[in-house]
C-alpha atoms as a PDB file:
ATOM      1  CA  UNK A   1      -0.981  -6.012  -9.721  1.00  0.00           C
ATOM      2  CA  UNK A   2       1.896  -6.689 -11.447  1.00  0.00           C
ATOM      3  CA  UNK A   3       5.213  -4.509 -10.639  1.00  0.00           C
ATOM      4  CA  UNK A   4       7.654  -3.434 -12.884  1.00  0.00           C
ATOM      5  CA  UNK A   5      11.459  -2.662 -12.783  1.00  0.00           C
ATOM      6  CA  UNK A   6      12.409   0.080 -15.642  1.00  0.00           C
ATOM      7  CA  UNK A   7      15.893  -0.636 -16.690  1.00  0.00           C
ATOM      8  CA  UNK A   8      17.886   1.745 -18.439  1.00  0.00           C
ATOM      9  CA  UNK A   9      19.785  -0.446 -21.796  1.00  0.00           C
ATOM     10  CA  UNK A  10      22.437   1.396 -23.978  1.00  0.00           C
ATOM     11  CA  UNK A  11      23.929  -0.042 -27.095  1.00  0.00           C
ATOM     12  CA  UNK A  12      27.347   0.170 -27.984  1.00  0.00           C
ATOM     13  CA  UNK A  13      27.112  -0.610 -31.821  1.00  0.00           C
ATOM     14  CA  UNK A  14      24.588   1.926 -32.743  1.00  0.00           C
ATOM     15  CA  UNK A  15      24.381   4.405 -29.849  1.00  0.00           C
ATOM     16  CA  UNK A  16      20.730   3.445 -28.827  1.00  0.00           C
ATOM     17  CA  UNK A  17      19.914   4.131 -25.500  1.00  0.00           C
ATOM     18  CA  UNK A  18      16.387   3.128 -24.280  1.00  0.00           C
ATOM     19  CA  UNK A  19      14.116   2.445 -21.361  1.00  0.00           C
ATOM     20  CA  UNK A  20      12.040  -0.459 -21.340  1.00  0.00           C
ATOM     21  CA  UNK A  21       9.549  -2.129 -18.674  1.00  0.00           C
ATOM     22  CA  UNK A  22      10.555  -5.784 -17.050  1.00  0.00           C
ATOM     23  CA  UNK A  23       7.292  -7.244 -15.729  1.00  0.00           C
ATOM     24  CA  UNK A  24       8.556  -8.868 -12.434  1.00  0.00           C
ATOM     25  CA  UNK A  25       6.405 -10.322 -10.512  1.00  0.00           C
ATOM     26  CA  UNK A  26       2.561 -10.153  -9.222  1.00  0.00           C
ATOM     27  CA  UNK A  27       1.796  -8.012  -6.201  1.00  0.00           C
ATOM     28  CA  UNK A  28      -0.723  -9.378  -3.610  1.00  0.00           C
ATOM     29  CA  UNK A  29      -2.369  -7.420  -1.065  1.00  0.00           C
ATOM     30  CA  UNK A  30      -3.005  -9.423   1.910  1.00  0.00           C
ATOM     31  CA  UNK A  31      -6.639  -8.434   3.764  1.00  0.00           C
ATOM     32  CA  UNK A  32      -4.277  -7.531   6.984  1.00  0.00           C
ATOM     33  CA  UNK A  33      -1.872  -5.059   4.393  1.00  0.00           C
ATOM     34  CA  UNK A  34      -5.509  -3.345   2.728  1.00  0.00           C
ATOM     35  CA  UNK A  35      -6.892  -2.589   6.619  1.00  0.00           C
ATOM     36  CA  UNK A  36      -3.596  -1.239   7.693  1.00  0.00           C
ATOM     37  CA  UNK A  37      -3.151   1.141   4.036  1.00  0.00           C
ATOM     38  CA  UNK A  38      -6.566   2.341   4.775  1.00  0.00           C
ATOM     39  CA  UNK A  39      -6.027   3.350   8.697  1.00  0.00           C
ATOM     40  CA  UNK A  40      -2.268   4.652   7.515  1.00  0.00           C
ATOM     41  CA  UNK A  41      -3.687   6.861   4.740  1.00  0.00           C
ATOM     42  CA  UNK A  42      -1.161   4.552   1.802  1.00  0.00           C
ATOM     43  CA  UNK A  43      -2.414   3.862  -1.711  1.00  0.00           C
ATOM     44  CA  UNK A  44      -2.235   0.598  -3.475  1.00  0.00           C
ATOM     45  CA  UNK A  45       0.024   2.565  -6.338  1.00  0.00           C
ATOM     46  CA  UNK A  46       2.408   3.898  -3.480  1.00  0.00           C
ATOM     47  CA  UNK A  47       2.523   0.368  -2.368  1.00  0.00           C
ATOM     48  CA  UNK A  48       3.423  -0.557  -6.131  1.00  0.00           C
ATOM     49  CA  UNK A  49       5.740   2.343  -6.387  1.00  0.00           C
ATOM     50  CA  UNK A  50       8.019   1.241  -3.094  1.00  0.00           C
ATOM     51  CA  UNK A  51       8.035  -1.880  -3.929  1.00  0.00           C
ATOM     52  CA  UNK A  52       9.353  -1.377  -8.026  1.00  0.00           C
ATOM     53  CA  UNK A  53      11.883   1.457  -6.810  1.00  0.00           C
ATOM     54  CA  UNK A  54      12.371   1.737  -3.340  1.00  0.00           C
ATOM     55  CA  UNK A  55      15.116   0.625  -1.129  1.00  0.00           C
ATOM     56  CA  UNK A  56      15.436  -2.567  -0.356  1.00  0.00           C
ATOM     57  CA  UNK A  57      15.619  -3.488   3.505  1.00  0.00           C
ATOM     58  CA  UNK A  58      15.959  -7.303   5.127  1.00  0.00           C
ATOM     59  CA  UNK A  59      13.174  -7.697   7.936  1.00  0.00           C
ATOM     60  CA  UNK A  60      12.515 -10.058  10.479  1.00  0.00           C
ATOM     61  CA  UNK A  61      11.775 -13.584   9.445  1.00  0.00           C
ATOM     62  CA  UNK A  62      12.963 -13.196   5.813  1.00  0.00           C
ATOM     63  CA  UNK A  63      10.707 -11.254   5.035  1.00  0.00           C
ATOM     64  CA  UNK A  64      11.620  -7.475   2.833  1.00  0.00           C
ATOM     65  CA  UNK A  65      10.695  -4.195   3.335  1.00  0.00           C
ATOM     66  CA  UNK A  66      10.658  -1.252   0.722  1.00  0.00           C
ATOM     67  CA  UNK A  67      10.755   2.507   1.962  1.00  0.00           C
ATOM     68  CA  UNK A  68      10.319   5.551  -0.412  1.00  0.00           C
ATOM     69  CA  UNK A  69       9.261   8.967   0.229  1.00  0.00           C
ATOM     70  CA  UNK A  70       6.700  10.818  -1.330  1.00  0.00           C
ATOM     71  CA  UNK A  71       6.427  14.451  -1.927  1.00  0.00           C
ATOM     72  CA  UNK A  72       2.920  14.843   0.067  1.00  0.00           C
ATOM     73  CA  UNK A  73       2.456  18.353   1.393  1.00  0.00           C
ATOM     74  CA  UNK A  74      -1.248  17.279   2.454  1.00  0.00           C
ATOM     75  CA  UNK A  75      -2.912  17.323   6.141  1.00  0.00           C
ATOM     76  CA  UNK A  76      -2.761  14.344   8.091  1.00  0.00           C
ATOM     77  CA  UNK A  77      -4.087  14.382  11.145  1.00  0.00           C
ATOM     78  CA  UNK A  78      -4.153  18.000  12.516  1.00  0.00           C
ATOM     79  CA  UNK A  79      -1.076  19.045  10.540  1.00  0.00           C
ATOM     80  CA  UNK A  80       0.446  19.707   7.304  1.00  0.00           C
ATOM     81  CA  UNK A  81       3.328  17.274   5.985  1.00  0.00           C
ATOM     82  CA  UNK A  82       5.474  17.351   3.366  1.00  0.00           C
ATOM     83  CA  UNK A  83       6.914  14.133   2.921  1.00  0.00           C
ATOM     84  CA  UNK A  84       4.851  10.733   3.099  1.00  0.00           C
ATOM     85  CA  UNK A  85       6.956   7.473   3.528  1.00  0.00           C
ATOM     86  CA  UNK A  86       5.717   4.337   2.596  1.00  0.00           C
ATOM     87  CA  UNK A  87       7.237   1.427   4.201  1.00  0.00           C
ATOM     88  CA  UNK A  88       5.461  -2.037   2.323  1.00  0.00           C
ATOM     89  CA  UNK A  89       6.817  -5.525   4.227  1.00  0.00           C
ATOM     90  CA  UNK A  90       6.366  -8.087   1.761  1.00  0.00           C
ATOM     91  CA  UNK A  91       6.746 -12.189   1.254  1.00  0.00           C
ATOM     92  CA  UNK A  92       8.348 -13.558  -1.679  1.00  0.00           C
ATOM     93  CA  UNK A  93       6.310 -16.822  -2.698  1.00  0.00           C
ATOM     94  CA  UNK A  94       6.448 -18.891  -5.540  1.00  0.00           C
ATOM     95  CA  UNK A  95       3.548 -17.170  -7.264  1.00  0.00           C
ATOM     96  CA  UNK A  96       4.516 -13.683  -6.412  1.00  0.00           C
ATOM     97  CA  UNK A  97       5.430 -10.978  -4.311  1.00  0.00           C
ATOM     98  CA  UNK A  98       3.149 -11.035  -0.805  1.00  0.00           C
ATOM     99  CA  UNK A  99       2.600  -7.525   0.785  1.00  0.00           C
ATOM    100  CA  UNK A 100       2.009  -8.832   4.598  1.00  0.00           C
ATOM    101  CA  UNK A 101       1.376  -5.206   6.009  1.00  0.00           C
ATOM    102  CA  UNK A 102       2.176  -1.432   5.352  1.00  0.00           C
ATOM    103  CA  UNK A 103       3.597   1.215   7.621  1.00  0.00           C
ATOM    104  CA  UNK A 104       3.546   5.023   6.645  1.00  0.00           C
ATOM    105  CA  UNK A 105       5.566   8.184   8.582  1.00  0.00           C
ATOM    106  CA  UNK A 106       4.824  11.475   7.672  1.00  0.00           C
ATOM    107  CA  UNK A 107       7.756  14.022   8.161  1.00  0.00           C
END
């Protein structure tokens, strides 16, 4: 995976405003992260999602976290939720970004 940042450019001398996609890095799942998405009930393209616009939180050991809510209004479990928050912790290594394990709430 490959995340991207969509950055909002506006032009002075002609009044142009656009949106354009900034490929930033490669997104690696760690086996640990895939278990833990699968027990939590989070998607790889939540995952992708928190990470590219989510906000940005220091963790433990260096290490980042990303948190941003989803409009869910599902079942989990034995009730009905509205809001899903995913909650990636991630690496940054040389070759990319490293998504060490992935922690949903439901509210």
């Amino acid at each position: 995976f490959f995340h991207t940042r969509w950055c909002y450019c506006s032009c002075l001398d002609n009044h142009a405003r656009i949106w354009f996609a900034k490929i930033v890095k490669p997104i690696v799942f760690s086996r640990h992260a895939k278990q833990q998405m699968l027990e939590r009930g989070a998607s790889e393209e939540e995952v992708v999602e928190a990470i590219a616009s989510g906000e940005r939180i220091p963790a433990r050991q260096g290490r980042v976290a990303y948190r941003r809510n989803f409009q869910y209004h599902r079942r989990w479990g034995r009730k009905v939720y509205p809001i899903k928050q995913v909650m990636p912790i991630t690496r940054e290594e040389k070759g990319g970004t490293v998504v060490i394990t992935v922690y949903t709430f439901y509210f």
